[in-house]
Protein backbone atom coordinates (compact mmCIF):
# COMPACT_ATOMS: atom_id res chain seq x y z
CA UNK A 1 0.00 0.00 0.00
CA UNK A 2 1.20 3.34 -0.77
CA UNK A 3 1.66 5.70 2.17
CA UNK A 4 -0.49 8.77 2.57
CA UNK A 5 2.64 10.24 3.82
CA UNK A 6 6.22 9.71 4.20
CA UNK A 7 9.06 11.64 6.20
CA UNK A 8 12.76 10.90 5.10
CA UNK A 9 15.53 11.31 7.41
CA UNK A 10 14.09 14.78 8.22
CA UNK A 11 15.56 17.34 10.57
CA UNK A 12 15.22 20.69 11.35
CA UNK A 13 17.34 23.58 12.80
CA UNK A 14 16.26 26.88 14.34
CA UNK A 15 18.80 29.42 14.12
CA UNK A 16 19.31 31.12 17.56
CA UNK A 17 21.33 33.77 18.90
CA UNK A 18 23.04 30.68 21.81
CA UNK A 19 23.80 28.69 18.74
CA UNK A 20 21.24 26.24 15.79
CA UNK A 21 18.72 24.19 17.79
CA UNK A 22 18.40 20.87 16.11
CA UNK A 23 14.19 20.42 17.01
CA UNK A 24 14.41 16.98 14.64
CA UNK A 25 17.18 14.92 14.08
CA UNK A 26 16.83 11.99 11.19
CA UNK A 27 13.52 11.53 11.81
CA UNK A 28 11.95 8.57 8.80
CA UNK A 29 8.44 7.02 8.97
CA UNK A 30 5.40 5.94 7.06
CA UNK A 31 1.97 5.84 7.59
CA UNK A 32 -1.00 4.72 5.46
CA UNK A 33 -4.63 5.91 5.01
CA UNK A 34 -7.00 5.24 8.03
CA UNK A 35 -4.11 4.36 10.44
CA UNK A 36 -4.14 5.93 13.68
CA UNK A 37 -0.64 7.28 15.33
CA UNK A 38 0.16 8.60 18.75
CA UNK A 39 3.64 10.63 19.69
CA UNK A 40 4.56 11.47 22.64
CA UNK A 41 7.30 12.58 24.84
CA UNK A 42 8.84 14.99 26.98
CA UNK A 43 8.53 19.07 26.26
CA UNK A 44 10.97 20.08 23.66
CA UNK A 45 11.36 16.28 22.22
CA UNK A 46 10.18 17.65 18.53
CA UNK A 47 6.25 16.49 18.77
CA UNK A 48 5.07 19.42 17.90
CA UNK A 49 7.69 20.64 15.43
CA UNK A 50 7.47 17.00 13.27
CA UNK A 51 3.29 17.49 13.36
CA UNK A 52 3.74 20.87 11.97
CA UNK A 53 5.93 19.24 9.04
CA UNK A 54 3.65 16.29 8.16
CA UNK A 55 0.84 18.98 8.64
CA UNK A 56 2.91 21.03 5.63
CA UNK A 57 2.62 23.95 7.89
CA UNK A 58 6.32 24.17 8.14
CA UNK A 59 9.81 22.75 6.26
CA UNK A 60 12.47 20.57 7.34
CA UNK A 61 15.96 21.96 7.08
CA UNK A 62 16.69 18.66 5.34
CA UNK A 63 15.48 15.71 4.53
CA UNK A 64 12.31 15.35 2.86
CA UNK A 65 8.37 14.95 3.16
CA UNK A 66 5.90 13.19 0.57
CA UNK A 67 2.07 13.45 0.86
CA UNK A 68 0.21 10.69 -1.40
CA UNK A 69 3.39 10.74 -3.17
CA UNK A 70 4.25 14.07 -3.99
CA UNK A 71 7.11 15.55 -2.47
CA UNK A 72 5.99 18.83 -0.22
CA UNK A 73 8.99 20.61 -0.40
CA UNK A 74 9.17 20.69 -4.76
CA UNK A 75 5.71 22.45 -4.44
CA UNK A 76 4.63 25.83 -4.37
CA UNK A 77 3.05 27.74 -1.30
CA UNK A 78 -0.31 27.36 -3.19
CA UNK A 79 -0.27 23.93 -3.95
CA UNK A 80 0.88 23.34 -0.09
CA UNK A 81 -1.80 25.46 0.97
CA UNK A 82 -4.51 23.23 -1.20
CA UNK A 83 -3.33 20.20 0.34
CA UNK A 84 -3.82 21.96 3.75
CA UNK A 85 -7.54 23.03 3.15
CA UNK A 86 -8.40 19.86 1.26
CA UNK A 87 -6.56 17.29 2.45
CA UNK A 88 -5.11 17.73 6.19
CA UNK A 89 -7.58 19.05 9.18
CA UNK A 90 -5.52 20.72 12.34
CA UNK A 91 -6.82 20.13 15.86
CA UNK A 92 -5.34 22.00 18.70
CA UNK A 93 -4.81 22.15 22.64
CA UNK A 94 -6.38 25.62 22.61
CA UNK A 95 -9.01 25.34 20.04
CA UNK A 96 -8.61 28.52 18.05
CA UNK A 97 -12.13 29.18 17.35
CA UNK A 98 -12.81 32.05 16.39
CA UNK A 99 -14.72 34.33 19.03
CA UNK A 100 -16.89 36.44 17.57
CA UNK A 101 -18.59 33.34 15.30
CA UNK A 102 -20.98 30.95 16.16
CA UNK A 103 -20.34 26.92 16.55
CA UNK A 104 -22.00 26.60 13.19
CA UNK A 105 -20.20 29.60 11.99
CA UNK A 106 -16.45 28.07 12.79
CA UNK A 107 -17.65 25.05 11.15
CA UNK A 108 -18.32 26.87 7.92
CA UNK A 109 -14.77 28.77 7.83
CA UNK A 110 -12.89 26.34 5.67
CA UNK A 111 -15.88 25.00 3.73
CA UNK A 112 -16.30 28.54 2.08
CA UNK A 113 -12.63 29.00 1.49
CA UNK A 114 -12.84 25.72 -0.07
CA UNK A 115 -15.57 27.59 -2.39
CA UNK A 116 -18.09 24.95 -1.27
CA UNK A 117 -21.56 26.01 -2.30
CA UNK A 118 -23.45 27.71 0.32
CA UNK A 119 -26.17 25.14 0.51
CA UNK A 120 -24.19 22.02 0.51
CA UNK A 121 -22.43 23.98 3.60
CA UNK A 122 -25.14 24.30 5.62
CA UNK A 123 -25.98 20.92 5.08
CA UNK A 124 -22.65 19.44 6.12
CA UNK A 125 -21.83 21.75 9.14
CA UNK A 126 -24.93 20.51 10.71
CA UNK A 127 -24.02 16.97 9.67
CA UNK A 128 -20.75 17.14 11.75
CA UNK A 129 -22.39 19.27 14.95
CA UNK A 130 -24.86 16.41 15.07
CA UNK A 131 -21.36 13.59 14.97
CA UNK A 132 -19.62 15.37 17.64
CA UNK A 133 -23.07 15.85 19.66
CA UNK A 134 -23.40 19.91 19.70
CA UNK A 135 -25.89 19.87 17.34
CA UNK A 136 -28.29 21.97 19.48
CA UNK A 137 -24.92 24.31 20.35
CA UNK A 138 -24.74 25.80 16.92
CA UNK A 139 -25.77 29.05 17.53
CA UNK A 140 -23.78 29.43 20.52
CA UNK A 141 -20.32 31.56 20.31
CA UNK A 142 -17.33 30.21 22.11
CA UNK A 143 -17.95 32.21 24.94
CA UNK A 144 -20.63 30.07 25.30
CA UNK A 145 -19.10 26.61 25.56
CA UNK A 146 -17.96 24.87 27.71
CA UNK A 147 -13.98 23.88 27.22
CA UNK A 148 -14.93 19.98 26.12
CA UNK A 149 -17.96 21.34 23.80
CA UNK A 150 -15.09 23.81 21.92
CA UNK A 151 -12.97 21.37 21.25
CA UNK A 152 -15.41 19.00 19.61
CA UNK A 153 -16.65 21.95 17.71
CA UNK A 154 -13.16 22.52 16.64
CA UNK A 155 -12.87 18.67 15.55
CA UNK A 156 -16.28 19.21 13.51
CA UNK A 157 -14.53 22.30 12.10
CA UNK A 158 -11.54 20.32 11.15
CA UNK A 159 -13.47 17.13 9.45
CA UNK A 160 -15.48 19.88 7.33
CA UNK A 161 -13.47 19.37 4.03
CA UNK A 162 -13.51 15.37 4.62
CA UNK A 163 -9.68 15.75 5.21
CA UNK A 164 -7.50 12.26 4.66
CA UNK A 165 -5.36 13.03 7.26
CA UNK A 166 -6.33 14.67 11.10
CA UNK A 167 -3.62 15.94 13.16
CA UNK A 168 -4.14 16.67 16.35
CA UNK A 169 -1.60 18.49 19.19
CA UNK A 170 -2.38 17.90 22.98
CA UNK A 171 -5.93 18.38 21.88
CA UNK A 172 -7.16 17.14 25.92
CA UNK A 173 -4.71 19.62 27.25
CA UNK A 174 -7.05 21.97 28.23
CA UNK A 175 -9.67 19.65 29.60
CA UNK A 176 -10.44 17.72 32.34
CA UNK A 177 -10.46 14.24 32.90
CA UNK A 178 -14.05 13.54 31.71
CA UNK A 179 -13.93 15.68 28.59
CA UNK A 180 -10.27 14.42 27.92
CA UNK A 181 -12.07 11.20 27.60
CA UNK A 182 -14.55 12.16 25.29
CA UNK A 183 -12.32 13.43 22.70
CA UNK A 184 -10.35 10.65 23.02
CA UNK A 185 -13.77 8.70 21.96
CA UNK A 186 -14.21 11.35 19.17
CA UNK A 187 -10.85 10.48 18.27
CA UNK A 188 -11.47 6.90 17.66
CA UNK A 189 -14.79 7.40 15.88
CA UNK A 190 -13.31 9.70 13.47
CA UNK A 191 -10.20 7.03 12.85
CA UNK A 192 -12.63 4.13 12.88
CA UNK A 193 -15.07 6.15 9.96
CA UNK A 194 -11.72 5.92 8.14
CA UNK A 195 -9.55 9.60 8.79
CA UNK A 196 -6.06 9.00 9.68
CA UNK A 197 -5.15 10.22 12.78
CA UNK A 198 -1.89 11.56 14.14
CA UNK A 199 -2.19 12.77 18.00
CA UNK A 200 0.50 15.00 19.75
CA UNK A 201 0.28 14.44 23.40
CA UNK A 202 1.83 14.06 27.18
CA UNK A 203 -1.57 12.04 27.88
CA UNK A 204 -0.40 8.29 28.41
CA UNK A 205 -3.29 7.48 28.87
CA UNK A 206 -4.81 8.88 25.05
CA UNK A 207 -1.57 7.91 23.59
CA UNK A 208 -2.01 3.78 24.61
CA UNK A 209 -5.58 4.25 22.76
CA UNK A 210 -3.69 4.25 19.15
CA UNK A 211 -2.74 0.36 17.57
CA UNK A 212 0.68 2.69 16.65
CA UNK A 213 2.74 4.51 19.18
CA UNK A 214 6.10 6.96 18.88
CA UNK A 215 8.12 7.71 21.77
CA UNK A 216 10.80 10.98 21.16
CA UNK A 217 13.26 12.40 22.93
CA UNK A 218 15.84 14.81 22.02
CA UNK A 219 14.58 15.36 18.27
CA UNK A 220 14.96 11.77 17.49
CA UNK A 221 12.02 8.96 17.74
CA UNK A 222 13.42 6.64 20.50
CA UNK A 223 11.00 3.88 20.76
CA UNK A 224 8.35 2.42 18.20
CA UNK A 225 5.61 0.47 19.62
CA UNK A 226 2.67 -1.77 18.19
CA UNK A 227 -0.35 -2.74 20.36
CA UNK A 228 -0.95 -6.32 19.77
């Protein structure tokens, strides 16, 4: 099977004024469509800086990454920017909605950049309010929700465009133990329906939940486990 992405032997440097900071070191992997992949670690490993590469967000000083086969770094910002509206949804530890919309309204964001008819929007923001449960939230601003309700209206906002690929960093950071717990259920539902799921997090407990685990430490991915 052909990988829906693969990293080779990236790394990447920061430049600072105390001297480069290698934040990835040789860092290769694969993973298909529909797979599910935890990484964890301790702060500064490189989790978040490796999820912003496979995300196409940023580069890799070297090495290289390909996304259903095309190498990332030979295309232009616009083509990397298509991939990221069509084909990758972002999930994070602070949500990022944005304040003065409503649920439904956040939802609808990347649809209409995606120049999906107005219509066929309405229709599908509802859909995914009603699979994360906030269906009767949708006219509700952030403001308004509570921290567990965001975040699942920021997974619903992220699934809008069908992405292949979900990538999600410390996305029970902010939540407590009960809500943690239901977006780690999300989680699974939205790898089980077929997404591919890569998950950022210090959460041991979220990160034994995926078949595929990564373990980093200093830039580098130390351990590779498999549950059996």
């Amino acid at each position: 099977m052909t990988p829906l992405i693969e990293a080779r032997t990236l790394g990447k440097v920061f430049p600072m004024g105390g001297g480069p900071v290698h934040a990835l070191r040789d860092i290769s992997l694969q993973m298909c469509a529909g797979e599910y992949l935890t990484i964890r670690g301790p702060s500064g490993c490189g989790k978040s800086t490796l999820l912003h590469i496979l995300g196409c967000v940023d580069t890799p000083t070297s090495g290289s990454l390909l996304f259903d086969s095309r190498d990332v770094g030979s295309l232009a910002d616009a083509e990397r920017s298509e991939i990221r509206l069509r084909s990758i949804g972002f999930v994070f530890q602070r949500f990022f909605l944005l304040p003065m919309l409503t649920a439904a309204e956040n939802v609808d964001v990347p649809q209409a950049e995606a120049g999906v008819p107005k219509a066929d929007r309405r229709r599908r923001t509802m859909e995914l309010l009603e699979y994360v449960g906030l269906a009767h939230r949708a006219d509700h601003r952030p403001s308004q929700l509570s921290g567990g309700e965001a975040q699942r209206v920021a997974i619903a906002r992220a699934l809008a465009n069908r992405p292949r690929l979900l990538l999600a960093d410390e996305p029970t950071g902010e939540l407590d133990r009960a809500n943690g717990e239901h977006i780690a259920e999300l989680l699974d539902r939205v790898q089980s329906d077929g997404t591919a799921v890569v998950v950022v997090t210090h959460d041991g407990a979220l990160a034994e939940r995926a078949p595929r685990r990564l373990l980093m430490r200093d830039g580098r991915i130390e351990q590779e486990e498999f549950r059996r």
